[in-house]
PDB file of N, CA and C in Angstrom:
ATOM      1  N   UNK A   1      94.876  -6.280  60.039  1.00  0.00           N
ATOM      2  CA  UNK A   1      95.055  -4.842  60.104  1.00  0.00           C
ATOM      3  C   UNK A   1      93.711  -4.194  60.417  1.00  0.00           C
ATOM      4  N   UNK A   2      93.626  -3.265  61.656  1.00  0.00           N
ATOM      5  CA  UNK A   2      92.431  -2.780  61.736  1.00  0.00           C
ATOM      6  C   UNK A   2      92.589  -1.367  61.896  1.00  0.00           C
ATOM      7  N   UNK A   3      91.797  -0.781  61.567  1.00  0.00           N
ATOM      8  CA  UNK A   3      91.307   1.042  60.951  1.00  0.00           C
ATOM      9  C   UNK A   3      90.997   1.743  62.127  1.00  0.00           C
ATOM     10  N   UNK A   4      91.281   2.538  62.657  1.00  0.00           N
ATOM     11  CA  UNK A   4      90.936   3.410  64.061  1.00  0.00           C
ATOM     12  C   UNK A   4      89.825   4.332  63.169  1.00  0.00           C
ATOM     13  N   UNK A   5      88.910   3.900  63.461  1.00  0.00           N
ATOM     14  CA  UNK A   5      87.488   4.467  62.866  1.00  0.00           C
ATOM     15  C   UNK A   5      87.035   5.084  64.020  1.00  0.00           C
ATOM     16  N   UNK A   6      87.299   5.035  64.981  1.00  0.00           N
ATOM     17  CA  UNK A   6      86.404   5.370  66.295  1.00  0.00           C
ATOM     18  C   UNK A   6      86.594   6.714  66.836  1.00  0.00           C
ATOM     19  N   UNK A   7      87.684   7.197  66.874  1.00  0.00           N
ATOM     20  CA  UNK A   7      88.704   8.728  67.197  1.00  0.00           C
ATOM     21  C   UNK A   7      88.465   8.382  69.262  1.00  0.00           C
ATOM     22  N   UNK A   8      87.624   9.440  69.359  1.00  0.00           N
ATOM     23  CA  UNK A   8      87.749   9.740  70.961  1.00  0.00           C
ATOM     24  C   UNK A   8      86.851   9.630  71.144  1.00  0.00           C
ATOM     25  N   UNK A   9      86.494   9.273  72.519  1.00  0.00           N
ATOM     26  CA  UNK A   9      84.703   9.218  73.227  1.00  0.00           C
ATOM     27  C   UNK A   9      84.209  10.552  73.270  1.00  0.00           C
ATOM     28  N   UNK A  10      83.222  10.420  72.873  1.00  0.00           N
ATOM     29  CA  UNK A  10      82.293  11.768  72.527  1.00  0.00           C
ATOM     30  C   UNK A  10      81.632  12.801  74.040  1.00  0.00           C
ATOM     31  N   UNK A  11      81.692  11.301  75.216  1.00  0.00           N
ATOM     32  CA  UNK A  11      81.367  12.002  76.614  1.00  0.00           C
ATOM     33  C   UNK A  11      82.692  12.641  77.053  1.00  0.00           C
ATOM     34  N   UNK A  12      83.198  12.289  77.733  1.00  0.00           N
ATOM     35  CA  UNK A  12      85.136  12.649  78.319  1.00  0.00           C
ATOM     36  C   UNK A  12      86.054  12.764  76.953  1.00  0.00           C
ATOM     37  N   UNK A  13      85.953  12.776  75.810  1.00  0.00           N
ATOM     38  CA  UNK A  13      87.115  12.997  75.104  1.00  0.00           C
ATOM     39  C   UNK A  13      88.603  12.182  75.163  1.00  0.00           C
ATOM     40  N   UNK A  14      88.191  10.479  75.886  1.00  0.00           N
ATOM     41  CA  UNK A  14      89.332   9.419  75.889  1.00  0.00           C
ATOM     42  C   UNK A  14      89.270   8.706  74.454  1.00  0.00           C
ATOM     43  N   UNK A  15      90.928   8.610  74.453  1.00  0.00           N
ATOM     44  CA  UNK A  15      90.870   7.509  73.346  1.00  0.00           C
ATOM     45  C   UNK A  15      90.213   6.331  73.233  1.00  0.00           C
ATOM     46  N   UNK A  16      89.614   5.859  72.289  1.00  0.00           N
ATOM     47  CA  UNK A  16      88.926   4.753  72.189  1.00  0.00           C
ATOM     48  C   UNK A  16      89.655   3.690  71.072  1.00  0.00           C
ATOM     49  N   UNK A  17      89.893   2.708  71.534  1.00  0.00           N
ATOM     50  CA  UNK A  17      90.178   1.794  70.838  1.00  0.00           C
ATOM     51  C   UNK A  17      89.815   1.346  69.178  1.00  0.00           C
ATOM     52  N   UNK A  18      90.180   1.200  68.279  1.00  0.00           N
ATOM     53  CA  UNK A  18      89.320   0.689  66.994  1.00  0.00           C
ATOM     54  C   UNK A  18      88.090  -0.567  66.931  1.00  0.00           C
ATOM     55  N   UNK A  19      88.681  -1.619  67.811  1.00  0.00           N
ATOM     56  CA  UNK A  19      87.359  -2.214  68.084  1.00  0.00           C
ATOM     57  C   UNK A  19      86.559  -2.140  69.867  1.00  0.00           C
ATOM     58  N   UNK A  20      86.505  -1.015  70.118  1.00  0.00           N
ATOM     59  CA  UNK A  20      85.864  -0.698  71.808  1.00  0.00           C
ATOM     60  C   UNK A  20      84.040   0.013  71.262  1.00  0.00           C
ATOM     61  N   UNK A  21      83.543  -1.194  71.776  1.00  0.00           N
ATOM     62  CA  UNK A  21      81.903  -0.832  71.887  1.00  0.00           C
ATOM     63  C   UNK A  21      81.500   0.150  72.997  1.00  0.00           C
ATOM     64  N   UNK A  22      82.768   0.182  74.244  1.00  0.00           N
ATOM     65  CA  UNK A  22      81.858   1.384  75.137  1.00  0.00           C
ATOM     66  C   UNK A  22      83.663   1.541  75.617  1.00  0.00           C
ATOM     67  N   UNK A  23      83.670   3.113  76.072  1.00  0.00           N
ATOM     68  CA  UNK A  23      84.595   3.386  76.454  1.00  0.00           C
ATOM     69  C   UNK A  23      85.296   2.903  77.421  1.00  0.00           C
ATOM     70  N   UNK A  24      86.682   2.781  78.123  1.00  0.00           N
ATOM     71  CA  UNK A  24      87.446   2.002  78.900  1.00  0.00           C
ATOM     72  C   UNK A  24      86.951   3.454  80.376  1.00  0.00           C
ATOM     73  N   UNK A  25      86.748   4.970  79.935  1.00  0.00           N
ATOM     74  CA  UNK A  25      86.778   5.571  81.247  1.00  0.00           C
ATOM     75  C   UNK A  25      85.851   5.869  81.914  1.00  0.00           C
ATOM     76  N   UNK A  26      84.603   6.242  80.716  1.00  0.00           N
ATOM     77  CA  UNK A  26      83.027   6.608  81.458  1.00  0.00           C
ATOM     78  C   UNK A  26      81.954   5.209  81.000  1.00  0.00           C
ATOM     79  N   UNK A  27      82.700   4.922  80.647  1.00  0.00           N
ATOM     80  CA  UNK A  27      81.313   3.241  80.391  1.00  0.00           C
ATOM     81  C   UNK A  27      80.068   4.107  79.262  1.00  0.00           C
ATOM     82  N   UNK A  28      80.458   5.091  78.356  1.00  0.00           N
ATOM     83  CA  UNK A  28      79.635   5.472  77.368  1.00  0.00           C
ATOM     84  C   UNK A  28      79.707   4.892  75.980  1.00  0.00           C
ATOM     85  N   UNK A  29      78.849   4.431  75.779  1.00  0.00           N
ATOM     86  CA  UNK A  29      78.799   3.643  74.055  1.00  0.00           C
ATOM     87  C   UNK A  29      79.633   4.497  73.066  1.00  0.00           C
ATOM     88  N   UNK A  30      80.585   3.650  72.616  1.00  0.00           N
ATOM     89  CA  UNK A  30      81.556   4.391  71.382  1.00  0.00           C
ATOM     90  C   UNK A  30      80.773   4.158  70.294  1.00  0.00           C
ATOM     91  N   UNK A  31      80.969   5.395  69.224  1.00  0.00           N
ATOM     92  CA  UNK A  31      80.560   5.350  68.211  1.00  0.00           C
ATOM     93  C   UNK A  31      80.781   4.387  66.867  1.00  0.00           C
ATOM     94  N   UNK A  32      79.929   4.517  66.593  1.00  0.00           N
ATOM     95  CA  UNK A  32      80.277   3.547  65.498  1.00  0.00           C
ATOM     96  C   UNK A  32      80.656   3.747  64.136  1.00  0.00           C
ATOM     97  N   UNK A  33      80.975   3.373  63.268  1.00  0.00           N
ATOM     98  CA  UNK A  33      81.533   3.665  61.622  1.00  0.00           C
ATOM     99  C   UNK A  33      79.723   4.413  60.993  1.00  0.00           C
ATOM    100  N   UNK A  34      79.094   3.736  61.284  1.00  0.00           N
ATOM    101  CA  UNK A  34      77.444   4.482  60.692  1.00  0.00           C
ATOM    102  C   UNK A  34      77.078   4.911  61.007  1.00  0.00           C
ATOM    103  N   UNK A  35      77.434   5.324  62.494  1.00  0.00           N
ATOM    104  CA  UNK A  35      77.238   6.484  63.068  1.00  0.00           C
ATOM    105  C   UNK A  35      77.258   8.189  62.657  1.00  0.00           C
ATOM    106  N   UNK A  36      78.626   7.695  62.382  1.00  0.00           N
ATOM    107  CA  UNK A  36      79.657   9.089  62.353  1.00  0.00           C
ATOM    108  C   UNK A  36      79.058   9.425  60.922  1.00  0.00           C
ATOM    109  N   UNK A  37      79.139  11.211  60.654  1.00  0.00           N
ATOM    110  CA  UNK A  37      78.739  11.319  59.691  1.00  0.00           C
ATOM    111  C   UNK A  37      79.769  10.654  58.370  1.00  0.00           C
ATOM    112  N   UNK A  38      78.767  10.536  57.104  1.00  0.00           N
ATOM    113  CA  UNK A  38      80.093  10.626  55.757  1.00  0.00           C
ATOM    114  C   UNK A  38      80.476  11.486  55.174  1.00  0.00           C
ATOM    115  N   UNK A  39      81.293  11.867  54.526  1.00  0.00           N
ATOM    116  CA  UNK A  39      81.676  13.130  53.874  1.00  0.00           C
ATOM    117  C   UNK A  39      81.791  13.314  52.661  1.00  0.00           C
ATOM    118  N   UNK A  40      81.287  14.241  52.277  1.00  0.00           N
ATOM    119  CA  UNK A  40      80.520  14.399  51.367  1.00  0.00           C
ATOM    120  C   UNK A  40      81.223  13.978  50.028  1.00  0.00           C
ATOM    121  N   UNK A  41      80.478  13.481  48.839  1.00  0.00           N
ATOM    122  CA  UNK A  41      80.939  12.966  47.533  1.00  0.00           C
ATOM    123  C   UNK A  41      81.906  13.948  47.171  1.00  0.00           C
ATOM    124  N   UNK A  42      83.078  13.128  46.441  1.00  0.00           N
ATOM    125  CA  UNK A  42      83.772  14.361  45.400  1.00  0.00           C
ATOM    126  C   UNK A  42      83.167  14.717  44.510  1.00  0.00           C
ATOM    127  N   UNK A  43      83.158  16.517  44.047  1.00  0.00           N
ATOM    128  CA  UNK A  43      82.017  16.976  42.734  1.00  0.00           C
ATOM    129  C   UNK A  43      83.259  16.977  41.580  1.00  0.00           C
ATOM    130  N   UNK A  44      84.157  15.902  41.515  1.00  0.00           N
ATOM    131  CA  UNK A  44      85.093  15.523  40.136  1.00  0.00           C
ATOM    132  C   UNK A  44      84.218  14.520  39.663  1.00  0.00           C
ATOM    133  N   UNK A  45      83.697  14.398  38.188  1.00  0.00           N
ATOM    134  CA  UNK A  45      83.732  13.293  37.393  1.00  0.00           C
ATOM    135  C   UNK A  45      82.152  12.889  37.776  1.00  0.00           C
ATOM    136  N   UNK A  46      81.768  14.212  39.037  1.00  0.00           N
ATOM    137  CA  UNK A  46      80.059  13.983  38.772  1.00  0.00           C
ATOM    138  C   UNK A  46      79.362  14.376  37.255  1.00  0.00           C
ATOM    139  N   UNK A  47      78.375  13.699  36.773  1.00  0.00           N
ATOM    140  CA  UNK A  47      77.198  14.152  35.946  1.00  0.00           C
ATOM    141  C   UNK A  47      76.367  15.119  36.713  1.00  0.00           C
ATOM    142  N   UNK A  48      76.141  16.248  35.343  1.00  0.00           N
ATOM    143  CA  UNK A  48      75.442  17.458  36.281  1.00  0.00           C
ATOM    144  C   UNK A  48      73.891  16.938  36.296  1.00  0.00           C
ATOM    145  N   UNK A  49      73.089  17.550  36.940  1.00  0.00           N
ATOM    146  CA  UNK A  49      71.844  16.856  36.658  1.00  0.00           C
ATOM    147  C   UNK A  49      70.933  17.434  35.264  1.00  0.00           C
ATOM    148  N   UNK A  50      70.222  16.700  35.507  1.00  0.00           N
ATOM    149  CA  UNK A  50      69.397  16.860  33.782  1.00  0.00           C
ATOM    150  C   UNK A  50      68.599  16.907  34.436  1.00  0.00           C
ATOM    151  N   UNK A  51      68.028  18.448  33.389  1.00  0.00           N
ATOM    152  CA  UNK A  51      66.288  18.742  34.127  1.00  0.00           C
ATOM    153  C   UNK A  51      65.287  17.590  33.586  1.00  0.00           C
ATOM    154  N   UNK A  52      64.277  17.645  33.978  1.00  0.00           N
ATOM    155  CA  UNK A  52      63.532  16.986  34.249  1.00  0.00           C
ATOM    156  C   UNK A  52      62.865  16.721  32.629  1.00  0.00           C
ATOM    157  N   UNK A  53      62.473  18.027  32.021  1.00  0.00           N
ATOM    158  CA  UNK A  53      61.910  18.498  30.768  1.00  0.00           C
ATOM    159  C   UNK A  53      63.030  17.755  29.403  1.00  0.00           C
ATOM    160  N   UNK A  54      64.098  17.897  29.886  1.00  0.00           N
ATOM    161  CA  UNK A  54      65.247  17.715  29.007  1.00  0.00           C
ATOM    162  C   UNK A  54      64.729  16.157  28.759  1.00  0.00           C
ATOM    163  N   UNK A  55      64.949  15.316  30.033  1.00  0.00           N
ATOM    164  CA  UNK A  55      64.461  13.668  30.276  1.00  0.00           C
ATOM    165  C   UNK A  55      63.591  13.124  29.372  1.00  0.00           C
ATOM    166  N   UNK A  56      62.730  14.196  29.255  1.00  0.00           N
ATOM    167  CA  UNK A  56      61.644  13.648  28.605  1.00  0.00           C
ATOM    168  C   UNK A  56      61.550  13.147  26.721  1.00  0.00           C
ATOM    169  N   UNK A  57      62.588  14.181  26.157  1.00  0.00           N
ATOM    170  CA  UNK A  57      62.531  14.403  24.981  1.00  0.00           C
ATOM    171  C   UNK A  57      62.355  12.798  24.268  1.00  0.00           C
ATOM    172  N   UNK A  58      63.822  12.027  24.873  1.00  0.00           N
ATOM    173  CA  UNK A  58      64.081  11.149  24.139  1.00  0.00           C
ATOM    174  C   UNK A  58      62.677   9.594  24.102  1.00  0.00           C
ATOM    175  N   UNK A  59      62.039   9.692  25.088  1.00  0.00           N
ATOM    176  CA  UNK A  59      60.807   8.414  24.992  1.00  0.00           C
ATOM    177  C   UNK A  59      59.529   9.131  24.051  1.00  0.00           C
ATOM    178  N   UNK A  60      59.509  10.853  24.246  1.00  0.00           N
ATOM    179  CA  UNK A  60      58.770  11.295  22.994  1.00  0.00           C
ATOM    180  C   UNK A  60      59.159  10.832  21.716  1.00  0.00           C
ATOM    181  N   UNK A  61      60.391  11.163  21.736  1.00  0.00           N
ATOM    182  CA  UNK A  61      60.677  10.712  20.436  1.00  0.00           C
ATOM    183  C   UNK A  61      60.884   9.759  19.339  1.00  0.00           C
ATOM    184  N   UNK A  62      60.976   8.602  20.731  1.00  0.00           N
ATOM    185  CA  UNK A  62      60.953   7.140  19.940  1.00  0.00           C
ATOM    186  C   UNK A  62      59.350   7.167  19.563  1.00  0.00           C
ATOM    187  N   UNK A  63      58.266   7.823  20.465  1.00  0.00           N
ATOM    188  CA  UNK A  63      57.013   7.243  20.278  1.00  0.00           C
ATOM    189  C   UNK A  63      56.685   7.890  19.168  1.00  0.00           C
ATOM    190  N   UNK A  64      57.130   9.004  19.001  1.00  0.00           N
ATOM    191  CA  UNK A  64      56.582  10.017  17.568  1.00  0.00           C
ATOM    192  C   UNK A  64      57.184   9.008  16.168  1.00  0.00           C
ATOM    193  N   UNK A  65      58.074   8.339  16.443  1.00  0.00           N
ATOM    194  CA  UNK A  65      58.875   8.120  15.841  1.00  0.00           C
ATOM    195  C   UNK A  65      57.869   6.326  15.020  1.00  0.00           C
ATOM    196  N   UNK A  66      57.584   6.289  16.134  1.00  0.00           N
ATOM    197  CA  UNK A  66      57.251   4.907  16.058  1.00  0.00           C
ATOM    198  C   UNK A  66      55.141   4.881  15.652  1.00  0.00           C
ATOM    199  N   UNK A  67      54.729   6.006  15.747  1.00  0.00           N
ATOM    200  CA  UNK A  67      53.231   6.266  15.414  1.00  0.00           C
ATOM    201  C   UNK A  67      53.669   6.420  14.076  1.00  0.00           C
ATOM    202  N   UNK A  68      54.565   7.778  13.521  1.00  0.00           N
ATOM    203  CA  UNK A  68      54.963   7.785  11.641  1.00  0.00           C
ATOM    204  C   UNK A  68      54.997   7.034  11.384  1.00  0.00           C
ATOM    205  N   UNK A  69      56.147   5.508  11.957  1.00  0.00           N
ATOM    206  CA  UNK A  69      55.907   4.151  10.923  1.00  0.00           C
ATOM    207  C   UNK A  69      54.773   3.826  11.107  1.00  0.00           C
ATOM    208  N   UNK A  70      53.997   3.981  11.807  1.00  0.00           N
ATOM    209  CA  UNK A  70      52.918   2.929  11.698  1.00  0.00           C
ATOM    210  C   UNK A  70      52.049   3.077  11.161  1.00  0.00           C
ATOM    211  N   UNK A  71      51.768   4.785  11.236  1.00  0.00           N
ATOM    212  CA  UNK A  71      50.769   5.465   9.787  1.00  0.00           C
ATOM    213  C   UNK A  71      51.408   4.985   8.501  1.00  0.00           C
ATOM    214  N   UNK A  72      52.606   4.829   8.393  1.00  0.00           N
ATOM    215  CA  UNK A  72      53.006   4.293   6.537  1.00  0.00           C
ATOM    216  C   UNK A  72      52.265   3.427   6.693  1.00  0.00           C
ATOM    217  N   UNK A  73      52.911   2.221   7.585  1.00  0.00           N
ATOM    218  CA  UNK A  73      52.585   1.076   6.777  1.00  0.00           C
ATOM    219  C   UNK A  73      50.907   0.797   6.636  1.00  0.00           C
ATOM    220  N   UNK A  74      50.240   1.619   7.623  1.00  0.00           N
ATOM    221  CA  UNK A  74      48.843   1.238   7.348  1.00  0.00           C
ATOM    222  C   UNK A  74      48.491   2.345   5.923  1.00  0.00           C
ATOM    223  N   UNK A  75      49.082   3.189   5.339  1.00  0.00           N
ATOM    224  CA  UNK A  75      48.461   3.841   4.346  1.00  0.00           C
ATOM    225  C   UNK A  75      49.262   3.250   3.058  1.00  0.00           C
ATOM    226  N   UNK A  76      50.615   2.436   3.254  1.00  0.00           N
ATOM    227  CA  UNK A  76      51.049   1.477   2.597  1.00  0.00           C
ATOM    228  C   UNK A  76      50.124   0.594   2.156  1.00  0.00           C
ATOM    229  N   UNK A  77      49.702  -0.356   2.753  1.00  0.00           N
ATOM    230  CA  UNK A  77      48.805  -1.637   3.051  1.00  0.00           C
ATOM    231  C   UNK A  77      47.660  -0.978   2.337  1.00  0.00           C
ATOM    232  N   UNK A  78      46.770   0.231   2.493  1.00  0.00           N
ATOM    233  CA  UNK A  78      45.579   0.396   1.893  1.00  0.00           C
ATOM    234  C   UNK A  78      46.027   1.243   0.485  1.00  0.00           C
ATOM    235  N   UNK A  79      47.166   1.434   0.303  1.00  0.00           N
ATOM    236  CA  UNK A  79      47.424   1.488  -1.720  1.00  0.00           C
ATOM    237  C   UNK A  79      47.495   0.078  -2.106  1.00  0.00           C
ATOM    238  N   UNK A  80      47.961  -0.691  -1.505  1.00  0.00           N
ATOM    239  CA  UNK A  80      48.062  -1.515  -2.175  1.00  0.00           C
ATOM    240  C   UNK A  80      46.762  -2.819  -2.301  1.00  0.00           C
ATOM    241  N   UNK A  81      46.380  -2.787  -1.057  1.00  0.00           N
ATOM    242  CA  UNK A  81      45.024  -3.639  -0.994  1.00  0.00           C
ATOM    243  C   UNK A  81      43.909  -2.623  -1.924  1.00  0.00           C
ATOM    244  N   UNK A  82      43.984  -1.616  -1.598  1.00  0.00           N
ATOM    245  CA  UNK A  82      42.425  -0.650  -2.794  1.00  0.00           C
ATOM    246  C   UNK A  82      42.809  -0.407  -4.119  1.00  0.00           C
ATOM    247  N   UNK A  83      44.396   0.167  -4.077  1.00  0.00           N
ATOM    248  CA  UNK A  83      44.696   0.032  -5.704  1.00  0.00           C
ATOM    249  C   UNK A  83      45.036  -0.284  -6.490  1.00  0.00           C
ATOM    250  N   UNK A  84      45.786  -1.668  -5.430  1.00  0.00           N
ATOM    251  CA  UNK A  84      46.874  -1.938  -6.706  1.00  0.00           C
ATOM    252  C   UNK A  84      48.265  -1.154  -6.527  1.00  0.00           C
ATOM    253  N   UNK A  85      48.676   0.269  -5.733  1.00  0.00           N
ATOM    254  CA  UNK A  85      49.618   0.766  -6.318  1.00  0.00           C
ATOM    255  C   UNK A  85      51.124  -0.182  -5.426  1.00  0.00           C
ATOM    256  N   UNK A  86      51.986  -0.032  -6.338  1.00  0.00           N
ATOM    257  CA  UNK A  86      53.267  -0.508  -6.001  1.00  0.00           C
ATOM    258  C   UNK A  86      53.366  -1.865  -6.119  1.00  0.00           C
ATOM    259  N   UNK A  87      52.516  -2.751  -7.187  1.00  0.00           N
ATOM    260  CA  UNK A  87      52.106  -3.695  -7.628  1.00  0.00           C
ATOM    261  C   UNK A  87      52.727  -4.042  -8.808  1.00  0.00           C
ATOM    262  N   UNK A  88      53.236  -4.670  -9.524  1.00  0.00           N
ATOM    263  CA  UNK A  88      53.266  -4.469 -10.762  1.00  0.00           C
ATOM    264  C   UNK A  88      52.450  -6.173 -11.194  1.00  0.00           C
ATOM    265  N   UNK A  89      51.441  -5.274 -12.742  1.00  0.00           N
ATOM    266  CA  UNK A  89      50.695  -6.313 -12.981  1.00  0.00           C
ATOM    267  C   UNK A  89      51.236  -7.283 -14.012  1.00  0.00           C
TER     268      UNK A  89
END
């Protein structure tokens, strides 16, 4: 089964075959499937875009997220290495 992708020759306006590389009346190159333009996406079931600023929040936030633990455990580590606390003797 083959697809009439081609429509009419673009010089004279003859039918062109589905698989014809140059027309049967003026000898002009038929178009091709990548040629022809595409048409345009359906805007159903698109994602709208996300600004740019918005993008950003969430890798801030793991990193903010991830410097707090790391201040505990180093102010963890120095109660317990200088004082003793959370030790039991």
């Amino acid at each position: 089964m083959s697809v009439d992708l081609r429509g009419d020759c673009p010089n004279c306006g003859a039918e062109l075959a589905a698989d014809a590389w140059f027309c049967q009346r003026c000898g002009s190159p038929a178009p091709h499937p990548w040629d022809m333009e595409e048409p345009d996406p359906p805007s159903w079931g698109a994602f709208p875009e996300v600004p740019p600023a918005v993008r950003l929040w969430g890798p801030r936030v793991a990193a903010a997220a991830l410097i707090l633990l790391a201040a505990a455990a180093v102010v963890f580590a120095l109660l317990v290495l200088l004082f003793g606390v959370f030790v039991e003797s």
